[in-house]
Protein backbone atom coordinates (compact mmCIF):
# COMPACT_ATOMS: atom_id res chain seq x y z
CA UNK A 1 0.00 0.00 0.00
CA UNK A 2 3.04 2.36 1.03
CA UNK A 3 3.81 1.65 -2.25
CA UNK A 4 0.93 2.65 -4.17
CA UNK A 5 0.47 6.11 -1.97
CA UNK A 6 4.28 7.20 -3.08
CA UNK A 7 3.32 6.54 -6.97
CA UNK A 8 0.13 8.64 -6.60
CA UNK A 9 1.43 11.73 -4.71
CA UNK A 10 4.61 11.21 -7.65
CA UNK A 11 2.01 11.56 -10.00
CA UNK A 12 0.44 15.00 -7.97
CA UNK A 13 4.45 16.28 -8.60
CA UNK A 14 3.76 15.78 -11.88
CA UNK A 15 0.57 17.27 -12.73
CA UNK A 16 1.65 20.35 -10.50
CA UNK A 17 5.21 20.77 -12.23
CA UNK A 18 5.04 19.10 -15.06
CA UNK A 19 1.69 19.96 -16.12
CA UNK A 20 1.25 23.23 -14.70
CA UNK A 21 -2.03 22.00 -13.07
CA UNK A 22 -4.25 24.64 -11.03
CA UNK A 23 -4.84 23.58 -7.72
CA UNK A 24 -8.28 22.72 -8.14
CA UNK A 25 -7.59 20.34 -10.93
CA UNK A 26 -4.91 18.59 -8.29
CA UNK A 27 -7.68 18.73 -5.72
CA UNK A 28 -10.20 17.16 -8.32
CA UNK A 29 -8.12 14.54 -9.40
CA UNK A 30 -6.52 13.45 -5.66
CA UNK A 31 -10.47 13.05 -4.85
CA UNK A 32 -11.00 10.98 -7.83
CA UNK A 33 -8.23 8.85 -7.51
CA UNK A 34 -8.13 7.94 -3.74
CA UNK A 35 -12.26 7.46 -3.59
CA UNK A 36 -11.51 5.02 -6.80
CA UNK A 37 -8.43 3.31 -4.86
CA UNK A 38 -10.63 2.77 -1.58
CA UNK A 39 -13.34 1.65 -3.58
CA UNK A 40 -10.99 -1.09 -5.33
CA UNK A 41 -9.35 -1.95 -1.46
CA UNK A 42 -12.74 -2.92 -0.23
CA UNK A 43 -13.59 -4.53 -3.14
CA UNK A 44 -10.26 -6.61 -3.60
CA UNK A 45 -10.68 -7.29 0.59
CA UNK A 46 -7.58 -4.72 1.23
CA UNK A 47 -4.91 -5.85 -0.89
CA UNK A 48 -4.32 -4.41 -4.44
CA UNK A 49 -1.21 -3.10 -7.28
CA UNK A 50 -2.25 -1.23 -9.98
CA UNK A 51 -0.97 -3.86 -12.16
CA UNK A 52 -4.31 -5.85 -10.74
CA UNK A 53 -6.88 -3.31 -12.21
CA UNK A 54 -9.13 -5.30 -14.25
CA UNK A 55 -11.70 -3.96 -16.81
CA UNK A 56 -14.30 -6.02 -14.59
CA UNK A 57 -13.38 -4.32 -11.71
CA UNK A 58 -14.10 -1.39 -13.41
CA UNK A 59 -17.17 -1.98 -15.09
CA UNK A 60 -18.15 -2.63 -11.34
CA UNK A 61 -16.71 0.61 -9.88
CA UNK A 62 -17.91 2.47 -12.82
CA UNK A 63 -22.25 0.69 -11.91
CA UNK A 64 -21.67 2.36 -8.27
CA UNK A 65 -21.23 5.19 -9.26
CA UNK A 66 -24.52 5.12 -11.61
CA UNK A 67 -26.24 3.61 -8.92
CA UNK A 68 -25.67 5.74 -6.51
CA UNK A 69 -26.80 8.82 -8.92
CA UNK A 70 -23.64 10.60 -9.80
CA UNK A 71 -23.76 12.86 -12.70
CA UNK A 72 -22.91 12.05 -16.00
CA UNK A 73 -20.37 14.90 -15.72
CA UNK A 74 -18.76 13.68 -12.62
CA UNK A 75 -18.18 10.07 -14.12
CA UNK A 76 -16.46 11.40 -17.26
CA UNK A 77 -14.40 13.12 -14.69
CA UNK A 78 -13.06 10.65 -13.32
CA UNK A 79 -12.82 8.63 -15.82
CA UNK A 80 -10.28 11.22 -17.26
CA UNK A 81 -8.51 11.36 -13.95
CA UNK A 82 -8.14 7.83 -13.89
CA UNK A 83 -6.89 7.79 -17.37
CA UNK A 84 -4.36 10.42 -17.43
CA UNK A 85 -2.64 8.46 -13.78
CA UNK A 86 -2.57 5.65 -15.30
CA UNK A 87 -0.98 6.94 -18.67
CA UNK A 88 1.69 8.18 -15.74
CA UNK A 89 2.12 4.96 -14.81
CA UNK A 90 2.50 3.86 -18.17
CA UNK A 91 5.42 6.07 -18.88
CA UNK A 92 7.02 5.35 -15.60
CA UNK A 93 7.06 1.63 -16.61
CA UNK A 94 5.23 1.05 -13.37
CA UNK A 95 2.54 -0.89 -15.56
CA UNK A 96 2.18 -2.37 -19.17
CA UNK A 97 -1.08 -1.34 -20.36
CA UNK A 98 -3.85 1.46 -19.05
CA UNK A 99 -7.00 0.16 -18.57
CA UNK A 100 -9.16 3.10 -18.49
CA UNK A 101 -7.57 3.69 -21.72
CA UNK A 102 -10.87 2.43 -23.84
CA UNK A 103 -13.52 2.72 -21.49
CA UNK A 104 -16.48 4.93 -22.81
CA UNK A 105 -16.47 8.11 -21.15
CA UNK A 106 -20.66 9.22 -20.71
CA UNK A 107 -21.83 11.54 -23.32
CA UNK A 108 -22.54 14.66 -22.06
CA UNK A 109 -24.78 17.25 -23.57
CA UNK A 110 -23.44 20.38 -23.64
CA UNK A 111 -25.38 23.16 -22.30
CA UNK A 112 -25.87 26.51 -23.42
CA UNK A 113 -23.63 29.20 -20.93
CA UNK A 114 -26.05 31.52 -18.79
CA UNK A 115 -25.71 35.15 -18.90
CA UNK A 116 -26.79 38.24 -17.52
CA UNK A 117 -28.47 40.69 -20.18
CA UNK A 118 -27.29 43.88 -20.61
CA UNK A 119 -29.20 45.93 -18.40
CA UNK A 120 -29.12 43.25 -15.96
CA UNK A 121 -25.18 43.49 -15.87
CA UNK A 122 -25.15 47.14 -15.96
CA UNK A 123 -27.29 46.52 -12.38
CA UNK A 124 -24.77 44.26 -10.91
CA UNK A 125 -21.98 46.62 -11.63
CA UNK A 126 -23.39 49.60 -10.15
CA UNK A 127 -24.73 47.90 -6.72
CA UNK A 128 -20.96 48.86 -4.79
CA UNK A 129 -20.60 51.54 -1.98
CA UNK A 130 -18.14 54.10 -2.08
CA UNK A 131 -15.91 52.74 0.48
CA UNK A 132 -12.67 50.48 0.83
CA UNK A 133 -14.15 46.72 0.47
CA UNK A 134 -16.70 48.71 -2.25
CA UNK A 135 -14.63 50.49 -4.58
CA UNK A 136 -12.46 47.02 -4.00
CA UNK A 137 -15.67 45.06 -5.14
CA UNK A 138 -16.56 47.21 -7.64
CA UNK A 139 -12.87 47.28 -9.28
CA UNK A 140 -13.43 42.91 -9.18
CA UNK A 141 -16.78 42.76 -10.93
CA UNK A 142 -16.06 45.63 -13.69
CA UNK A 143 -12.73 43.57 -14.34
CA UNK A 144 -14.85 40.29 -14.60
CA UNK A 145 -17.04 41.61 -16.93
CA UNK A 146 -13.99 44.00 -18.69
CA UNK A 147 -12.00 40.97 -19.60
CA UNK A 148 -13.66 37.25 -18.82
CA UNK A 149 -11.13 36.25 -16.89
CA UNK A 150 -12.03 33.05 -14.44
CA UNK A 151 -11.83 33.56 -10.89
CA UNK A 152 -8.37 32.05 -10.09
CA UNK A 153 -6.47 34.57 -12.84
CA UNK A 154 -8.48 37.23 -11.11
CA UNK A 155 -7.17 36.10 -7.88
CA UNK A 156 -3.87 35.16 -9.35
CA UNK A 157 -2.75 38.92 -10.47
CA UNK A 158 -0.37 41.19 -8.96
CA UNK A 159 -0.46 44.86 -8.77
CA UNK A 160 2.59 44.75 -11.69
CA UNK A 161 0.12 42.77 -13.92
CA UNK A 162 -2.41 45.50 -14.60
CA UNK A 163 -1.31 48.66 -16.94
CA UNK A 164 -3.88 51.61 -16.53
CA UNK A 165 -2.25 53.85 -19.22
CA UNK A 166 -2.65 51.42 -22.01
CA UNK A 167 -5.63 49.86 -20.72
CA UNK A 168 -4.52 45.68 -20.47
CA UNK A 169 -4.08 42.97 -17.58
CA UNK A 170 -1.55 40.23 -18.30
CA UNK A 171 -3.47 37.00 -17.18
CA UNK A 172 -1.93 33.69 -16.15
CA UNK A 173 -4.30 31.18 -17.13
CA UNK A 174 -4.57 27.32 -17.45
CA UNK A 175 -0.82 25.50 -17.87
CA UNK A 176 0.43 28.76 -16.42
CA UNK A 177 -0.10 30.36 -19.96
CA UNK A 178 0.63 34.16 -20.25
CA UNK A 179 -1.88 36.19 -22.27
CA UNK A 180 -2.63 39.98 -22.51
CA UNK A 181 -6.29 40.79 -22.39
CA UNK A 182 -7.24 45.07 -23.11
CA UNK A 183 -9.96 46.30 -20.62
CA UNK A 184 -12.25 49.03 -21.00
CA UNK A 185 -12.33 52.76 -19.63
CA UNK A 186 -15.23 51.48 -17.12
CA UNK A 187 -12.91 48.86 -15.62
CA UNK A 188 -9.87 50.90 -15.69
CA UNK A 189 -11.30 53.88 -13.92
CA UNK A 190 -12.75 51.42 -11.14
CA UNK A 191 -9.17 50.15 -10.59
CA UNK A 192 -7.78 53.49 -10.59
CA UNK A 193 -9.70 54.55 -7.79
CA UNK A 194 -9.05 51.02 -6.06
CA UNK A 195 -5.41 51.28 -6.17
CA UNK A 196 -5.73 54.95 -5.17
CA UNK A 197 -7.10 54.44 -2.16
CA UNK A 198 -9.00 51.21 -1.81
CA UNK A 199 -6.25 49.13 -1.46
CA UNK A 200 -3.25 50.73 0.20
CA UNK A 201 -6.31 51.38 3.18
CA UNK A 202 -7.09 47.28 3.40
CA UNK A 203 -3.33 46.19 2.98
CA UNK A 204 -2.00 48.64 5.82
CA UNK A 205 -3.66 46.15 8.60
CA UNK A 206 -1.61 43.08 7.19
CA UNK A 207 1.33 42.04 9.36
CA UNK A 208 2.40 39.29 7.73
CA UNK A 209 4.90 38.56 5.20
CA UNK A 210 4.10 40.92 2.58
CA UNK A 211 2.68 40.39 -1.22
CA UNK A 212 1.95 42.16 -4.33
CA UNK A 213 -1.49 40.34 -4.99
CA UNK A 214 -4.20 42.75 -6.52
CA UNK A 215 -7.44 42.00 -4.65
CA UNK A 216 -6.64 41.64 -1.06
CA UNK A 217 -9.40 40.86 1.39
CA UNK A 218 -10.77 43.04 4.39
CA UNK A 219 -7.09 42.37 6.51
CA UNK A 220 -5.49 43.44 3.28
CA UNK A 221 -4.05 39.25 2.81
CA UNK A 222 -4.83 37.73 -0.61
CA UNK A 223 -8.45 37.40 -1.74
CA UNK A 224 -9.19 33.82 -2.29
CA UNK A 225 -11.31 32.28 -5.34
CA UNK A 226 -14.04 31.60 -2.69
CA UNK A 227 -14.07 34.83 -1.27
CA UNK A 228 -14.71 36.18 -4.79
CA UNK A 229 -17.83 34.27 -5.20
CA UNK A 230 -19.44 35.38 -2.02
CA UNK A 231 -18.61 39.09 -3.22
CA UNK A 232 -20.54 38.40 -6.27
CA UNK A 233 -23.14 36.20 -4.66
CA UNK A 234 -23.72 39.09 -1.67
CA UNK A 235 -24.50 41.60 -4.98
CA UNK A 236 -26.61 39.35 -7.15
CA UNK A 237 -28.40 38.32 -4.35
CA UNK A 238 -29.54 42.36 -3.56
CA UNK A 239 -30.00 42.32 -7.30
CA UNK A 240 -32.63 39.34 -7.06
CA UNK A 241 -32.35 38.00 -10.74
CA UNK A 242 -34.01 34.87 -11.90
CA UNK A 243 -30.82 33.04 -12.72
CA UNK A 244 -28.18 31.44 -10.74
CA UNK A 245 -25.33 33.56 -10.80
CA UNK A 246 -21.67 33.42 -10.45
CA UNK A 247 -18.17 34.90 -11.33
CA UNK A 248 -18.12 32.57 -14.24
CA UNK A 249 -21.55 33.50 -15.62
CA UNK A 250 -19.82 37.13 -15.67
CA UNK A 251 -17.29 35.52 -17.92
CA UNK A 252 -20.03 34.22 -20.05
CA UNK A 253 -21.52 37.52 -19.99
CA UNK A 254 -18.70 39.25 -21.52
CA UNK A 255 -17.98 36.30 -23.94
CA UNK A 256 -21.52 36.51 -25.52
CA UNK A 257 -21.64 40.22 -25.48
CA UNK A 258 -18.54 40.81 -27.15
CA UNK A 259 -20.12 38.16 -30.01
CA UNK A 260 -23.10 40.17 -29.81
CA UNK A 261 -21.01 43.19 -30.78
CA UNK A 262 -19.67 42.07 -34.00
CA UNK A 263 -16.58 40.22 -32.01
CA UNK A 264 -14.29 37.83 -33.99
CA UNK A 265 -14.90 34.33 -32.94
CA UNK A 266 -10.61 33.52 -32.83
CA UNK A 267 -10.21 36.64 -30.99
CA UNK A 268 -12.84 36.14 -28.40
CA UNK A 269 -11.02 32.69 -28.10
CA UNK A 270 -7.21 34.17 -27.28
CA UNK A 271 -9.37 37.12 -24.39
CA UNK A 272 -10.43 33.44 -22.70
CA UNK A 273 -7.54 31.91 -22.52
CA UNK A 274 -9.30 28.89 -24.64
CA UNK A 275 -7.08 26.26 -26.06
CA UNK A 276 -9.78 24.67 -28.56
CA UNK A 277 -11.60 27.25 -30.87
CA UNK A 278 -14.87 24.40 -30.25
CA UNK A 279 -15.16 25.43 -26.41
CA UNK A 280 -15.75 29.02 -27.50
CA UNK A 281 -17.81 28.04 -30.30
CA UNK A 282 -20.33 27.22 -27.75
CA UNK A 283 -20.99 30.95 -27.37
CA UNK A 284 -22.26 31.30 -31.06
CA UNK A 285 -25.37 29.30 -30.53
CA UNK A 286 -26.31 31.82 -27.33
CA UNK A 287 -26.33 34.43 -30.01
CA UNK A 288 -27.98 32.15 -32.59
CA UNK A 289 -30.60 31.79 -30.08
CA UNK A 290 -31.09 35.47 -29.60
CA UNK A 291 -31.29 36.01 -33.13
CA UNK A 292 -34.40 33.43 -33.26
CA UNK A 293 -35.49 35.54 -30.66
CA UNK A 294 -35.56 38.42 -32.38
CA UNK A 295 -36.77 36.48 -35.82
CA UNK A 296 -40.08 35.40 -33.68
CA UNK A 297 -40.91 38.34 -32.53
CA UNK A 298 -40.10 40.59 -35.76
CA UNK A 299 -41.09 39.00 -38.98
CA UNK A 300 -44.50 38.71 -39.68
CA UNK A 301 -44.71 35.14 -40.96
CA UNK A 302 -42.69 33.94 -38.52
């Protein structure tokens, strides 16, 4: 068993330096692959290699998990967890074949993003006091909506990341990827006044060791991805829309608005951070939809 534990936290190493993996992808796949692993212990009556995998085995792991109502979305996950460790394991020579290599990962139909309209965003964004934490929360959700960034780039940058006088943030996205994403006027006046004041107020109470992170929380430490999402959630709830929001349906807000616009699909891709030109793709039928929309209500024969 010792064993086994040192080749999965090898293959953690791996994903983190190797692979540039984002925390919550590590944390994803360490929950996939040690509820699989005690799932296989009980089932082999405690003793097990990785060597010893069978497709039976799996077939049985993989009926649990139906059984026990886990979404199609989760399975494929960790499916693709399982698959990518044991490709590891392949090219460590710790094993001879992968056998999650051909099982069928659940189909999963793709949904169309939500998004706010644009009155309803133009609400959101002008819900902040004038005050520290507001002018701080204000400066997060303009920047959100400015440049679709997801919530750990936002709470990735540092105050050397973001140039006011030509109006662009320099993201660090998935596989620690480097792009440069222009903001608007809106957004850069909001950070303005943040860094003017905002800021330097909330960071003077930290004594600890000190950092250049943008978005700092009430003690003036690092803003965490969490702490973003209850920002958002304390303004959408005041706002009382009929959709479940979050930071990343801002992101999907600014994706289909900037299609709306007249936006080039490819560059609208390289602002995400996308690696596949499909995943953004996904945006066109929102506006494809609006267009019906408007088709139904318009024309006359409709």
């Amino acid at each position: 068993m010792r064993f086994c534990r040192q080749q999965i936290e090898q293959f953690f190493r791996y994903l983190r330096l190797e692979k540039n993996a984002s925390p919550h992808t590590v944390k994803s796949y360490r929950e996939d692959i040690e509820q699989f692993w005690e799932f296989a212990l009980q089932h082999e009556g405690g003793e097990v290699h990785f060597a010893a995998i069978t497709p039976l085995l799996i077939r049985t792991y993989l009926a649990k998990l139906k059984a026990d109502d886990y979404a199609r979305t989760t399975i494929a996950r960790r499916i693709a967890a399982l698959r990518s460790f044991y490709r590891f394991l392949c090219r460590e020579g710790l094993v001879d074949i992968n056998p999650f290599k051909l099982v069928h990962t659940p189909k999963i139909e793709k949904k169309l993003p939500v998004f706010l309209d644009e009155g309803e965003i133009t609400d959101l964004l002008e819900l902040p006091a004038d005050d520290a934490l507001g002018r701080r929360d204000a400066a997060i959700m303009e920047l959100l909506y400015a440049s679709g960034v997801r919530v750990a780039e936002l709470t990735g940058l540092k105050t050397g990341d973001v140039d006011l006088v030509s109006r662009f943030i320099i993201v660090c996205g998935k596989g620690a990827k480097e792009r440069i994403v222009p903001i608007g006027r809106t957004a850069a006046t909001a950070l303005e006044h943040y860094l003017a004041d905002a800021r330097p107020q909330l960071y003077s109470k930290w004594r600890k060791e000190q950092h250049q992170y943008l978005f700092v929380n009430s003690k003036g430490g690092p803003l965490t991805d969490r702490s973003v999402r209850r920002i958002v959630d304390k303004y959408v709830a005041i706002l009382a829309v009929a959709k479940k929001v979050s930071p990343h349906t801002i992101r999907h807000t600014f994706a289909t608005h900037m299609l709306n616009n007249g936006a080039d699909l490819r560059s609208v891709q390289e602002m995400l951070g996308h690696v596949n030109l499909s995943t953004t793709q996904l945006y066109t039928h929102v506006t494809k939809e609006r267009l019906k929309a408007v088709y139904r209500e318009t024309h006359p024969r409709a």
